[in-house]
PDB file of N, CA and C in Angstrom:
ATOM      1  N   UNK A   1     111.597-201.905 108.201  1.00  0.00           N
ATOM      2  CA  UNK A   1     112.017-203.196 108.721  1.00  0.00           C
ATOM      3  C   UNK A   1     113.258-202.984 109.578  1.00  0.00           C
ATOM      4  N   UNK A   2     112.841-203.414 110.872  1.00  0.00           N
ATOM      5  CA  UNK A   2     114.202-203.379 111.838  1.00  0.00           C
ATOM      6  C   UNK A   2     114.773-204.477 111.918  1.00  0.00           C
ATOM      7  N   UNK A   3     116.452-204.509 111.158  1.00  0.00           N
ATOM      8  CA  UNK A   3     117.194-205.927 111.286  1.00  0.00           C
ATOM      9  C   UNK A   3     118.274-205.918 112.984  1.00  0.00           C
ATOM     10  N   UNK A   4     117.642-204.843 113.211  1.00  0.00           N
ATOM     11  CA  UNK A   4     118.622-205.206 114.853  1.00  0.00           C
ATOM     12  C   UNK A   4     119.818-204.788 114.931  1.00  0.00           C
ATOM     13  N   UNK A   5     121.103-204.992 115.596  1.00  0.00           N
ATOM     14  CA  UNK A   5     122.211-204.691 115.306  1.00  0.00           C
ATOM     15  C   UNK A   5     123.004-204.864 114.294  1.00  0.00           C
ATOM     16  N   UNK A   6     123.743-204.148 113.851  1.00  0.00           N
ATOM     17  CA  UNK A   6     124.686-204.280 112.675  1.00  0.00           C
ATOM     18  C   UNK A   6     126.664-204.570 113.238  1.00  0.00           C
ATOM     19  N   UNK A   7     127.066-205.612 112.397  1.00  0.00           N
ATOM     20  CA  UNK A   7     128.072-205.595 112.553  1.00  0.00           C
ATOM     21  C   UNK A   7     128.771-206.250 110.974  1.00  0.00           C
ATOM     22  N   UNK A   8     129.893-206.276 110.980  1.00  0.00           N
ATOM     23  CA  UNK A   8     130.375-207.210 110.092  1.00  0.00           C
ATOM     24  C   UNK A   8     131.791-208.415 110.504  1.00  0.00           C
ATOM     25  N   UNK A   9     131.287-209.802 110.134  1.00  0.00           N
ATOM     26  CA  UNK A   9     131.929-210.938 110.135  1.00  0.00           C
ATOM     27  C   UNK A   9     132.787-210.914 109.236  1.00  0.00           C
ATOM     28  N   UNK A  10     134.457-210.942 109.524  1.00  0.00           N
ATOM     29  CA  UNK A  10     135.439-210.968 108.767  1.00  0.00           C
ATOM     30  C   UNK A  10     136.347-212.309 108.932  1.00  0.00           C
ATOM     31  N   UNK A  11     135.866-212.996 107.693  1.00  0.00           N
ATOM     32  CA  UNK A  11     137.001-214.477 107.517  1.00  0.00           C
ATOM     33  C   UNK A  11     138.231-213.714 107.264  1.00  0.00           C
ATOM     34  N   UNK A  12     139.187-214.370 108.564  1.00  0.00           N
ATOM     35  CA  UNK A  12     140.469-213.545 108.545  1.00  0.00           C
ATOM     36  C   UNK A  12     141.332-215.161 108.718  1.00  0.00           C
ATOM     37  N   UNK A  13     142.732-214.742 108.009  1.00  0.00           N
ATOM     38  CA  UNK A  13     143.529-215.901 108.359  1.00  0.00           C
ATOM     39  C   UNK A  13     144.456-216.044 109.231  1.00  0.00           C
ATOM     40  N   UNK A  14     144.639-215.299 110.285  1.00  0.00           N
ATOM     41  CA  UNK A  14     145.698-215.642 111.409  1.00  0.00           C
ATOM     42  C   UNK A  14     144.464-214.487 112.673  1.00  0.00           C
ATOM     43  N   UNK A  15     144.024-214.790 113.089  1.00  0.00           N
ATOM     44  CA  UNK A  15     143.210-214.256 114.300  1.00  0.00           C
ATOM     45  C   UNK A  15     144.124-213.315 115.072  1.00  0.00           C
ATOM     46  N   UNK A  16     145.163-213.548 115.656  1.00  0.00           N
ATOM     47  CA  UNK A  16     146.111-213.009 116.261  1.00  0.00           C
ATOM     48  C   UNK A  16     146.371-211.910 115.716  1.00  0.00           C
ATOM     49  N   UNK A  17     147.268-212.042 114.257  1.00  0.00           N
ATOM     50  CA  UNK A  17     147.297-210.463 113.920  1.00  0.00           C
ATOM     51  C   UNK A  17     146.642-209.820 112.883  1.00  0.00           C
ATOM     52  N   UNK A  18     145.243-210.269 113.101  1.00  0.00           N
ATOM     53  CA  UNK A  18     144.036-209.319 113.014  1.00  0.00           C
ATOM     54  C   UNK A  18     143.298-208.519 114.415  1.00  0.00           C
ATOM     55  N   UNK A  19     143.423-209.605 115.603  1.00  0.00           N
ATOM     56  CA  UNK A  19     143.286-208.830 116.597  1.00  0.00           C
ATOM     57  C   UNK A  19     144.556-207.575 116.823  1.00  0.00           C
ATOM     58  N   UNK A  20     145.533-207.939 117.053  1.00  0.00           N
ATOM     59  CA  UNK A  20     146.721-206.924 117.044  1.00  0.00           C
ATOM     60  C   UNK A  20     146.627-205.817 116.168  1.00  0.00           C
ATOM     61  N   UNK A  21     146.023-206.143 114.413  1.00  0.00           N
ATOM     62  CA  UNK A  21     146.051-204.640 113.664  1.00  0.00           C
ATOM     63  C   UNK A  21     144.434-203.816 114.306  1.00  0.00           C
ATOM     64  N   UNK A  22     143.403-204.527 114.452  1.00  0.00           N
ATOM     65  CA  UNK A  22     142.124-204.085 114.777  1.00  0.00           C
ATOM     66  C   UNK A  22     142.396-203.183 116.410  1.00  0.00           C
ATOM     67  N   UNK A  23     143.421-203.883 117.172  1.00  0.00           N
ATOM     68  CA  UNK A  23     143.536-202.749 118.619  1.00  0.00           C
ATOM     69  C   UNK A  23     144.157-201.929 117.976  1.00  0.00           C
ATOM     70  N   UNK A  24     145.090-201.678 117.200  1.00  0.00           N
ATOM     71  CA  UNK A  24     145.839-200.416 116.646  1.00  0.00           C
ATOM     72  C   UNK A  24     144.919-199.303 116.456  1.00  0.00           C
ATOM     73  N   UNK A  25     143.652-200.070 115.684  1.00  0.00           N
ATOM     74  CA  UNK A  25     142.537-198.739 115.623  1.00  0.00           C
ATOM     75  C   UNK A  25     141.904-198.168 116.220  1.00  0.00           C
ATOM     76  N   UNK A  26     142.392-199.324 117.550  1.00  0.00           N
ATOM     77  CA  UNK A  26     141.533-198.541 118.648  1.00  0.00           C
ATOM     78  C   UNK A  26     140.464-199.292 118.965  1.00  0.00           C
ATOM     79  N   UNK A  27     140.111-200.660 118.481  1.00  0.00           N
ATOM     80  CA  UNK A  27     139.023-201.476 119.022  1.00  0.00           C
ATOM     81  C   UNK A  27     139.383-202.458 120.175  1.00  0.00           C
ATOM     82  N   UNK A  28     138.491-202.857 120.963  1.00  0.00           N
ATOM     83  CA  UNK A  28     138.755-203.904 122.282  1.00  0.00           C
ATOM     84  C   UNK A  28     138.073-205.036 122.195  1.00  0.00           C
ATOM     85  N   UNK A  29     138.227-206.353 122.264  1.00  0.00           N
ATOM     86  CA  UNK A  29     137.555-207.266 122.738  1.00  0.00           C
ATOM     87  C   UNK A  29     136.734-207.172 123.263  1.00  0.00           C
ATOM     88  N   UNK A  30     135.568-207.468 122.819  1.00  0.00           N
ATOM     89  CA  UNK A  30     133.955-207.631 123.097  1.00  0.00           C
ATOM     90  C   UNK A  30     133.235-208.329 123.527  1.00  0.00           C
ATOM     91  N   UNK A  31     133.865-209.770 122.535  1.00  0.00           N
ATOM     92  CA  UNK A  31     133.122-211.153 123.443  1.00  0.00           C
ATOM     93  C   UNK A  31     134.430-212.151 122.260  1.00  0.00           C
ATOM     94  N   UNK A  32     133.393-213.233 122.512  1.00  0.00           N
ATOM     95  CA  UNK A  32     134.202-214.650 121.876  1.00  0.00           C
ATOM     96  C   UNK A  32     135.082-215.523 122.433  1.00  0.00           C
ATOM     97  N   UNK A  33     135.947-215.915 121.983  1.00  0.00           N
ATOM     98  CA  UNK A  33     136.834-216.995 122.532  1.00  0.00           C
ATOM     99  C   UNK A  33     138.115-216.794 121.289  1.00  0.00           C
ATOM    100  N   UNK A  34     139.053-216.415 121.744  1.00  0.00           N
ATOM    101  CA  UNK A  34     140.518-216.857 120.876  1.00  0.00           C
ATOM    102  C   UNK A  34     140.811-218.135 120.642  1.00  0.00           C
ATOM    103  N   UNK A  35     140.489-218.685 121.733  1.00  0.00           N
ATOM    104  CA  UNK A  35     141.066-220.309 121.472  1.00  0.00           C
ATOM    105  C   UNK A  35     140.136-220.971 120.733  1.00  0.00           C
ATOM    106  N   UNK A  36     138.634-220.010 120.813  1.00  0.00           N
ATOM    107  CA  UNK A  36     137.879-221.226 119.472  1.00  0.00           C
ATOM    108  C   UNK A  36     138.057-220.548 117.969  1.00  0.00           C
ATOM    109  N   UNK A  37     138.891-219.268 117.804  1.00  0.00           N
ATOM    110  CA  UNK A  37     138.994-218.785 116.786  1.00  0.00           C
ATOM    111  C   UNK A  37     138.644-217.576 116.508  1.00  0.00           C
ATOM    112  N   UNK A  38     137.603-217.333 117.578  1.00  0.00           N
ATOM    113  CA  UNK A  38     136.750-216.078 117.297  1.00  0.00           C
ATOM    114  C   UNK A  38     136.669-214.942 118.204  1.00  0.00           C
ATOM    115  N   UNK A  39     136.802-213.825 117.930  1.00  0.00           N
ATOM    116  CA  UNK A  39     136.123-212.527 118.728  1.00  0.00           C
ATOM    117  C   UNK A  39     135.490-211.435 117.864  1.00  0.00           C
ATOM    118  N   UNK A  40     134.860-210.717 119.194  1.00  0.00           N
ATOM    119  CA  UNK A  40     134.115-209.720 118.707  1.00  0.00           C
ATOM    120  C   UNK A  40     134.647-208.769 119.036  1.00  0.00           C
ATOM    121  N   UNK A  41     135.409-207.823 118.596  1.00  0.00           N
ATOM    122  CA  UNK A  41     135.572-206.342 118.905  1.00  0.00           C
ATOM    123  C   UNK A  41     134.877-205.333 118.436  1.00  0.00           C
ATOM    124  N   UNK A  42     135.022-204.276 119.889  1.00  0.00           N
ATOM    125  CA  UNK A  42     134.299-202.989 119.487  1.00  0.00           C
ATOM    126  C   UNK A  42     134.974-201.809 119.442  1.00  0.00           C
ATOM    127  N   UNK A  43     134.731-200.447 118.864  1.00  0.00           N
ATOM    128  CA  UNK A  43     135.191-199.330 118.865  1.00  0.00           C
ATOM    129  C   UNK A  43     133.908-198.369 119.191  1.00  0.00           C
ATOM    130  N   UNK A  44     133.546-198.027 120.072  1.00  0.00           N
ATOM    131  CA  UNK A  44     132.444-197.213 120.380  1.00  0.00           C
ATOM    132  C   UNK A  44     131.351-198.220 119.896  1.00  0.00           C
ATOM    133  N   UNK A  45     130.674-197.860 119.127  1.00  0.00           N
ATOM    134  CA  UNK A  45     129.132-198.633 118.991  1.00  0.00           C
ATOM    135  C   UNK A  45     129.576-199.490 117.513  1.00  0.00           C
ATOM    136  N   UNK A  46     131.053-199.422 117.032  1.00  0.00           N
ATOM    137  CA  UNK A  46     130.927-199.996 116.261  1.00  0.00           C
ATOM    138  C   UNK A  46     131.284-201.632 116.471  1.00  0.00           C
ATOM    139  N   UNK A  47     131.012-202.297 116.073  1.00  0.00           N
ATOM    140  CA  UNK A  47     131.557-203.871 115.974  1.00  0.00           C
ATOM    141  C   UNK A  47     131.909-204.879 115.046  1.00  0.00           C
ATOM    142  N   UNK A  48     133.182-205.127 114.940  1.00  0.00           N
ATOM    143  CA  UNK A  48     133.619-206.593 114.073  1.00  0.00           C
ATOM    144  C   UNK A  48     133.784-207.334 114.783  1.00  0.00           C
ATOM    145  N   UNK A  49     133.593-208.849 114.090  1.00  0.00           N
ATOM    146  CA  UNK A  49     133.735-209.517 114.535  1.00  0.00           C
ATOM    147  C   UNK A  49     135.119-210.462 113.559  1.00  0.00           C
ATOM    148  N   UNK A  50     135.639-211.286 114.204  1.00  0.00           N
ATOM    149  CA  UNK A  50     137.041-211.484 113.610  1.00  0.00           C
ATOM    150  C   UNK A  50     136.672-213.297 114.099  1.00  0.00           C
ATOM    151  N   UNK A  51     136.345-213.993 112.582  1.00  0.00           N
ATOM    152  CA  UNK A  51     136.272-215.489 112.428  1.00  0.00           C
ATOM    153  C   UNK A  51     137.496-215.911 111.433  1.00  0.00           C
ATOM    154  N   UNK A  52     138.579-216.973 111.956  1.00  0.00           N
ATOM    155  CA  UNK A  52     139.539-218.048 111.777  1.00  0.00           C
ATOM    156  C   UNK A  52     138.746-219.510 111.096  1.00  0.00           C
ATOM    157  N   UNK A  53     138.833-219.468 109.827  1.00  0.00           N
ATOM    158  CA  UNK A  53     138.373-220.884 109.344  1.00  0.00           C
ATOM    159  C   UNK A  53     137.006-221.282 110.004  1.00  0.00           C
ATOM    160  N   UNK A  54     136.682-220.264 109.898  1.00  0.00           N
ATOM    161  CA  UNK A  54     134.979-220.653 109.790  1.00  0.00           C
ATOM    162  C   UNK A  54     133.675-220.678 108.588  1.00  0.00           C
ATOM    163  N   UNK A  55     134.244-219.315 107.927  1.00  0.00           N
ATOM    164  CA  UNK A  55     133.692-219.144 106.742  1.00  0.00           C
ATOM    165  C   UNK A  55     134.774-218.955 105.687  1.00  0.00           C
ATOM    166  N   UNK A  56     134.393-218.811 104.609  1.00  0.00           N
ATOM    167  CA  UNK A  56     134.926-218.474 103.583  1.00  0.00           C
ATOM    168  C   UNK A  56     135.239-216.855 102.829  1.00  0.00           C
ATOM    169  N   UNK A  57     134.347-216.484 103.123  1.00  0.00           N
ATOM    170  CA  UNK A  57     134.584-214.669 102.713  1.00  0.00           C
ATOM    171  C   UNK A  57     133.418-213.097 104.140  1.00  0.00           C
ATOM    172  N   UNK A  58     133.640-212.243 103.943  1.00  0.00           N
ATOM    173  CA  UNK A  58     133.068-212.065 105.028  1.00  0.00           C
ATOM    174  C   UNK A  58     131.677-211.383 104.604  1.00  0.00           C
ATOM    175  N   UNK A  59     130.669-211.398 105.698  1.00  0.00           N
ATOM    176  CA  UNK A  59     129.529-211.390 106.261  1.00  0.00           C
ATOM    177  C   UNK A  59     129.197-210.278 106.893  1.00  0.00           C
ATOM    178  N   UNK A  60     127.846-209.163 106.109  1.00  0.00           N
ATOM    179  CA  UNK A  60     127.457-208.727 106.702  1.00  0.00           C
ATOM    180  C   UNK A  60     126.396-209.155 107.953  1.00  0.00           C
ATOM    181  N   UNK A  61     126.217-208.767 108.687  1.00  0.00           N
ATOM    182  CA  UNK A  61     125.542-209.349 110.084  1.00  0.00           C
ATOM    183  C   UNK A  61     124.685-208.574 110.562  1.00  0.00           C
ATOM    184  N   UNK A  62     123.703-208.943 110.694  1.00  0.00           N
ATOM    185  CA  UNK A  62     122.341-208.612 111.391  1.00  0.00           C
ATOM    186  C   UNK A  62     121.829-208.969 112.186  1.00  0.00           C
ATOM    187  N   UNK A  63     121.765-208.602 114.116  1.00  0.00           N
ATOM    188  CA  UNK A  63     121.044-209.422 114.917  1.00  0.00           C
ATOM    189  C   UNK A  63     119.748-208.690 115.578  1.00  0.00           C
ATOM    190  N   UNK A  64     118.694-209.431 114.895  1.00  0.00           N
ATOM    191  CA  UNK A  64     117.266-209.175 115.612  1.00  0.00           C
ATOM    192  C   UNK A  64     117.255-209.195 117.033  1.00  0.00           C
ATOM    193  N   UNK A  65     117.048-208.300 117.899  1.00  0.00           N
ATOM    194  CA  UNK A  65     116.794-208.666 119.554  1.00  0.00           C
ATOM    195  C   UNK A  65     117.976-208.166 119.962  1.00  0.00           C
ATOM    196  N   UNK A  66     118.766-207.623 119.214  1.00  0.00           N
ATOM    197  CA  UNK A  66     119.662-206.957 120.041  1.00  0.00           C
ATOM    198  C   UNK A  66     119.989-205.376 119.349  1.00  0.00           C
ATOM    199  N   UNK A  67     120.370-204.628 120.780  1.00  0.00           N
ATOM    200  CA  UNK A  67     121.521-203.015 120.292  1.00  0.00           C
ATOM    201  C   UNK A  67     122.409-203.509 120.054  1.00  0.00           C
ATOM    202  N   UNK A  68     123.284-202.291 119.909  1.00  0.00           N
ATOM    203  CA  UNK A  68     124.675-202.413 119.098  1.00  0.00           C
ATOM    204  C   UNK A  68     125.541-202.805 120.676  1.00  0.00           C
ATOM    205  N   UNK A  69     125.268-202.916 121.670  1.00  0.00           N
ATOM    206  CA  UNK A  69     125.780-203.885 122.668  1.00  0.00           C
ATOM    207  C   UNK A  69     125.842-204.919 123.152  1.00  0.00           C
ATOM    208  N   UNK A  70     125.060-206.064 122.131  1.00  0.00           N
ATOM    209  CA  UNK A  70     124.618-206.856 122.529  1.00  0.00           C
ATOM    210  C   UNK A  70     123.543-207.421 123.717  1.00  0.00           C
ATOM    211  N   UNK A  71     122.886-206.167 124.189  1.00  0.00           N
ATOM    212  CA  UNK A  71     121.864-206.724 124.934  1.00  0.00           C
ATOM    213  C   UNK A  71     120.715-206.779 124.626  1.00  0.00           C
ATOM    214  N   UNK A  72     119.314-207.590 124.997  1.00  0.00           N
ATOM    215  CA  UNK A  72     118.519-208.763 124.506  1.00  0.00           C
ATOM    216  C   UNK A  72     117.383-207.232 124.667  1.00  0.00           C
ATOM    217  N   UNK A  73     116.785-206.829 123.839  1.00  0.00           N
ATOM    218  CA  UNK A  73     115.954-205.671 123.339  1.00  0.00           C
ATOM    219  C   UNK A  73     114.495-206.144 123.925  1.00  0.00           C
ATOM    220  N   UNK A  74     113.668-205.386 124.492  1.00  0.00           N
ATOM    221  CA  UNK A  74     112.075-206.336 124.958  1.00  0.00           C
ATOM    222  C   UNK A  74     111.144-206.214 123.573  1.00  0.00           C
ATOM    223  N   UNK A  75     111.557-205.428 123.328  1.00  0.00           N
ATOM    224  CA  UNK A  75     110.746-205.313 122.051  1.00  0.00           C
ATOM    225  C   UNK A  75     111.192-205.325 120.309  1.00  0.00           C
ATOM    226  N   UNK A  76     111.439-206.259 119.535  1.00  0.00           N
ATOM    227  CA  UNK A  76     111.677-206.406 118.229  1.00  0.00           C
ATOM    228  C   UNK A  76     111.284-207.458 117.094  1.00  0.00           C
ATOM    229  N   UNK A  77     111.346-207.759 115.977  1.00  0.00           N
ATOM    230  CA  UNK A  77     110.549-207.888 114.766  1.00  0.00           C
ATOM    231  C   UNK A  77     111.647-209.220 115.135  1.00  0.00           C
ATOM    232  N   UNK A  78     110.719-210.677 115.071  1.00  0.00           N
ATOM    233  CA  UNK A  78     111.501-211.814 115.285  1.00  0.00           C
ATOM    234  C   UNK A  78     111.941-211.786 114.040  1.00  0.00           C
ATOM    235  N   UNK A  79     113.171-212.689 113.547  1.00  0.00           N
ATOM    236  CA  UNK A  79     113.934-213.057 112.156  1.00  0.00           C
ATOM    237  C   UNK A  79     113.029-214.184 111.174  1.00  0.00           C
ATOM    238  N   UNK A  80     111.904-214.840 111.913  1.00  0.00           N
ATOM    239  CA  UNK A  80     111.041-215.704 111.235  1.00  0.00           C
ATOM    240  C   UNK A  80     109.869-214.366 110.297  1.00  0.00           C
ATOM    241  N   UNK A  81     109.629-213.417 111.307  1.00  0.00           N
ATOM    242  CA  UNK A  81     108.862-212.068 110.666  1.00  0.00           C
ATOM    243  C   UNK A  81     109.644-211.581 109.301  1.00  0.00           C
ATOM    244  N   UNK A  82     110.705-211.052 109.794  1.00  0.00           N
ATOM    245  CA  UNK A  82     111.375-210.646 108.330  1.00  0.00           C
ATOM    246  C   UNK A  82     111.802-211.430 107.610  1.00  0.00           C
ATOM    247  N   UNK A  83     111.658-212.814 107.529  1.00  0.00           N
ATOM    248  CA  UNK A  83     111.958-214.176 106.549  1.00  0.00           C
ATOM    249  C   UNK A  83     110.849-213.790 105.530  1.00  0.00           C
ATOM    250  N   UNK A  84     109.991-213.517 106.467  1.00  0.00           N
ATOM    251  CA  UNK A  84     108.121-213.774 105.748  1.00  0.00           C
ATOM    252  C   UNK A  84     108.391-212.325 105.068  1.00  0.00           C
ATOM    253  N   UNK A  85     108.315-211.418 105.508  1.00  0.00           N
ATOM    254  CA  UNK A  85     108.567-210.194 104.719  1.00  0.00           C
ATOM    255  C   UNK A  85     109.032-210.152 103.261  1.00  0.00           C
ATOM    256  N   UNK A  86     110.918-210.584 103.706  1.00  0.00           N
ATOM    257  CA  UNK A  86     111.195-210.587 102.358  1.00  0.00           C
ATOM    258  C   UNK A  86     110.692-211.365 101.198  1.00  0.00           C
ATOM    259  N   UNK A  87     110.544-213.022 101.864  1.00  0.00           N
ATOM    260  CA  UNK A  87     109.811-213.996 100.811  1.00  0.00           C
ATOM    261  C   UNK A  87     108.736-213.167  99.995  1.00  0.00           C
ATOM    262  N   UNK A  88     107.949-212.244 100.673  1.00  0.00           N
ATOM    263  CA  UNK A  88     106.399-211.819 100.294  1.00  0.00           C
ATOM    264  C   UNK A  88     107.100-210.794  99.076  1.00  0.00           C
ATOM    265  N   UNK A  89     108.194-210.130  99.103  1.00  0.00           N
ATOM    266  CA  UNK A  89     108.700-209.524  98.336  1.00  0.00           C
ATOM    267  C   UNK A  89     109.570-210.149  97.506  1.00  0.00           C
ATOM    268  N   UNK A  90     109.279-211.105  97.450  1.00  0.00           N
ATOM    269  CA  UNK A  90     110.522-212.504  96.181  1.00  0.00           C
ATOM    270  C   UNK A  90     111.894-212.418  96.414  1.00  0.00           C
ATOM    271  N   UNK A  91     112.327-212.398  97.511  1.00  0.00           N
ATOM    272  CA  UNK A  91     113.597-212.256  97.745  1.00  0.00           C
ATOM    273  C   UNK A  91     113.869-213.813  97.868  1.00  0.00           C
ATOM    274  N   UNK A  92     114.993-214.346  97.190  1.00  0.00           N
ATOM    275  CA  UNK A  92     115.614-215.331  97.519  1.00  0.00           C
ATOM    276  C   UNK A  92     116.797-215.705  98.792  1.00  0.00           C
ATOM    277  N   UNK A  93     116.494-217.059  99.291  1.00  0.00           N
ATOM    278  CA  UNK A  93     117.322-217.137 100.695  1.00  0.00           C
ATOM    279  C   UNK A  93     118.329-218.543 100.230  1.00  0.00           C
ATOM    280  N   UNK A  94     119.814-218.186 100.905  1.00  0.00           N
ATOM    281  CA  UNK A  94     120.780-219.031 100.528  1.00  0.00           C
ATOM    282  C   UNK A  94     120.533-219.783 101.844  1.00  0.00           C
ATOM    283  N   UNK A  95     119.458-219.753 102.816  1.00  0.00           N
ATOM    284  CA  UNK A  95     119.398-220.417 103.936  1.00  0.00           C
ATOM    285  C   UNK A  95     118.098-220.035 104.795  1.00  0.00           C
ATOM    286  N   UNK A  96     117.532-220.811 105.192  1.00  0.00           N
ATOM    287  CA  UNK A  96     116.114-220.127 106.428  1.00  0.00           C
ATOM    288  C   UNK A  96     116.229-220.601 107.280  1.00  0.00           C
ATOM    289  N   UNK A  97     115.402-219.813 108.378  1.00  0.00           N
ATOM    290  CA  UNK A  97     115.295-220.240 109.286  1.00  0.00           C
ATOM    291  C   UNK A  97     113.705-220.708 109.123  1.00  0.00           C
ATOM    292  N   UNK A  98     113.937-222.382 110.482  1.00  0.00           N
ATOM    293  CA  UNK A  98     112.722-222.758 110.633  1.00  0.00           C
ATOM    294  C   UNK A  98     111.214-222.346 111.192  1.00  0.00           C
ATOM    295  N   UNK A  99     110.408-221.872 110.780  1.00  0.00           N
ATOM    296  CA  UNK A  99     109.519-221.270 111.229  1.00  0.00           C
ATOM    297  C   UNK A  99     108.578-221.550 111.750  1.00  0.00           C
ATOM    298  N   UNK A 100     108.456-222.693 112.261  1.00  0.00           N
ATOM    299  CA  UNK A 100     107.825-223.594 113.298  1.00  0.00           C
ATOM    300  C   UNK A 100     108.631-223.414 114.608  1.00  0.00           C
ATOM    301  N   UNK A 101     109.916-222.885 114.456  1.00  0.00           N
ATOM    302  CA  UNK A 101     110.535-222.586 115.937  1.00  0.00           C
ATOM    303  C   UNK A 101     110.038-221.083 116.423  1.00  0.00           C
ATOM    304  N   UNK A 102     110.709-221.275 117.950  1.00  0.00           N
ATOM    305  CA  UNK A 102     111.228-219.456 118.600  1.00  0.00           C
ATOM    306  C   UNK A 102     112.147-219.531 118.757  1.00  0.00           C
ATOM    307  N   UNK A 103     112.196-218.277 119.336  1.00  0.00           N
ATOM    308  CA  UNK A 103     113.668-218.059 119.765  1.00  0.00           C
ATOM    309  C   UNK A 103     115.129-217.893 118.817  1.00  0.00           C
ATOM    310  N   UNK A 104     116.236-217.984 119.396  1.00  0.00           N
ATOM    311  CA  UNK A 104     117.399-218.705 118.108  1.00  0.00           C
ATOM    312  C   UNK A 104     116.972-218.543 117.029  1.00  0.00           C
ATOM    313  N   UNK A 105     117.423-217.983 116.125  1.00  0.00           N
ATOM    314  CA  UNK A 105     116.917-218.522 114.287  1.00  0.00           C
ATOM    315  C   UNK A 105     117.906-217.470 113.308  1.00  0.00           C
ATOM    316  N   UNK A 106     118.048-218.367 111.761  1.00  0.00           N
ATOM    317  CA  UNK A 106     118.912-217.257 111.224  1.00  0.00           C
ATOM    318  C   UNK A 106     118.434-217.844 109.734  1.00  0.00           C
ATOM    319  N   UNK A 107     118.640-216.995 109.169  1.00  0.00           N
ATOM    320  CA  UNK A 107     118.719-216.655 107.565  1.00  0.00           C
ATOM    321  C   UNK A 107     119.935-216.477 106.646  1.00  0.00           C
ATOM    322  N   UNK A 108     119.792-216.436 105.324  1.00  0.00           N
ATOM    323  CA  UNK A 108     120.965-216.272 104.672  1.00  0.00           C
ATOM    324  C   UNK A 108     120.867-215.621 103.235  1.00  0.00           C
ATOM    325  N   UNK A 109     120.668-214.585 102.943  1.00  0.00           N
ATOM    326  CA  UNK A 109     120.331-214.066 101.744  1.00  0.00           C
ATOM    327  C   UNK A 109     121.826-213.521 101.062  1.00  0.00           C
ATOM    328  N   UNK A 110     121.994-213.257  99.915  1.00  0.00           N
ATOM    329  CA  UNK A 110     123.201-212.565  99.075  1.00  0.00           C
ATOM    330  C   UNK A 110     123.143-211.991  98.553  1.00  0.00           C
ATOM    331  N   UNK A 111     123.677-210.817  98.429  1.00  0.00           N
ATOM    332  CA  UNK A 111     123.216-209.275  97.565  1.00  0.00           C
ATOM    333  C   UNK A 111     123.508-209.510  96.409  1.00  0.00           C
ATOM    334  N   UNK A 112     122.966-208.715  95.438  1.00  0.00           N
ATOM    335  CA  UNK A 112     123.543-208.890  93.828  1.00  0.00           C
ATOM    336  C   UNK A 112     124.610-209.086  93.584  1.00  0.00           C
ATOM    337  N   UNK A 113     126.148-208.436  94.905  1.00  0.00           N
ATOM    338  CA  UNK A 113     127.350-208.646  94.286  1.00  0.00           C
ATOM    339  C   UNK A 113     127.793-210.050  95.261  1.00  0.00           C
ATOM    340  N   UNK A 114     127.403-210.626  95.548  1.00  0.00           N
ATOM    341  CA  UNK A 114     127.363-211.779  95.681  1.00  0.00           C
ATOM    342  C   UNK A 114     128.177-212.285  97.379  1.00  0.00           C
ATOM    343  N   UNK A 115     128.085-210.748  98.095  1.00  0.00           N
ATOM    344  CA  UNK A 115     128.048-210.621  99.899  1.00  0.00           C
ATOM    345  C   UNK A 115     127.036-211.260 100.668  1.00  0.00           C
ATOM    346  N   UNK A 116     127.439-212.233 101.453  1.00  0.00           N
ATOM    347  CA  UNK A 116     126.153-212.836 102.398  1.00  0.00           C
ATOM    348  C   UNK A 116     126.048-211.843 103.434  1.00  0.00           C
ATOM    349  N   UNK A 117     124.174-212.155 103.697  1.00  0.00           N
ATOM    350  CA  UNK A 117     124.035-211.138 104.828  1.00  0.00           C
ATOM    351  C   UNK A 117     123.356-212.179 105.455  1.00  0.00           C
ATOM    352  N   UNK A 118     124.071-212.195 106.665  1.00  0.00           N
ATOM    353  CA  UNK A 118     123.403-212.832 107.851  1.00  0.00           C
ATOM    354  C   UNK A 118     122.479-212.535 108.714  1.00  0.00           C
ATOM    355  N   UNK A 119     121.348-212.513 108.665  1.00  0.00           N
ATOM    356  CA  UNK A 119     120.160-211.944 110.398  1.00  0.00           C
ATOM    357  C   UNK A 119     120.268-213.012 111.043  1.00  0.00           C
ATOM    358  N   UNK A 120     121.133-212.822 112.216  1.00  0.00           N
ATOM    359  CA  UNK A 120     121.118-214.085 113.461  1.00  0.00           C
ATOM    360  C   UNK A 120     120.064-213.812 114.759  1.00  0.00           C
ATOM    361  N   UNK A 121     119.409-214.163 114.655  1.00  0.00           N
ATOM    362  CA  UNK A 121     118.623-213.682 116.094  1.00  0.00           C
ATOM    363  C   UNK A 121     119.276-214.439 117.232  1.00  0.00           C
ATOM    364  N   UNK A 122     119.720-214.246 118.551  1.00  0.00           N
ATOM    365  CA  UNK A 122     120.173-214.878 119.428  1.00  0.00           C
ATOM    366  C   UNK A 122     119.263-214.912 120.669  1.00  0.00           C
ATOM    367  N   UNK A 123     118.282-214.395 120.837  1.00  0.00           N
ATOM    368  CA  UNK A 123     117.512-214.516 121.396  1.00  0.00           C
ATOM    369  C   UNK A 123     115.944-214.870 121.306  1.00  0.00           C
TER     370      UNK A 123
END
């Protein structure tokens, strides 16, 4: 099962100097918006993403349809496919996506220790 790119979503409480300690390591702004709270930084192929009062604890992240650059893949396993997958394997979801749609769609499952993992498809 291909979940697409990997990153992880970190509920951080001052954005600013989480961006400031995250360039120390050597990562750059990727995408997002500061002023809405959020960015994405990268360090080579790796990526966090850095969310201000959006969530509550942080998020592993999974996006169907994309590399680890964010660009839109021609070929991959939509997030409504691996909904159906896991269901078929009794996996429980803290969220689905609608499966009467395309495109857009996301899920929400939680590991035994009680980490959400997000598959966002954005395309």
């Amino acid at each position: 099962m291909d979940l697409g790119a990997f990153s992880i979503s970190l509920a951080v409480k001052d954005i600013e100097a989480s961006k400031a300690f995250y360039e120390q390591l050597g990562f750059e702004v990727f995408g997002g918006d500061i002023e809405q709270n959020w960015l994405i930084m990268a360090n080579g192929l790796t990526k966090i993403g850095l969310f201000q009062d959006m969530f509550e604890q942080n998020i592993l992240t999974f996006n169907p349809g994309w590399d680890q650059d964010a660009q839109a893949l021609e070929s991959f396993t939509d997030v409504r496919e691996i909904q159906r997958e896991l269901k078929a394997q009794g996996m429980e979801f803290a969220s689905e996506a609608d499966e009467s749609t395309t495109g857009p769609a996301h899920f929400i499952i939680i590991d035994p220790d009680g980490n959400p993992v997000l598959v966002d498809q954005h395309v």
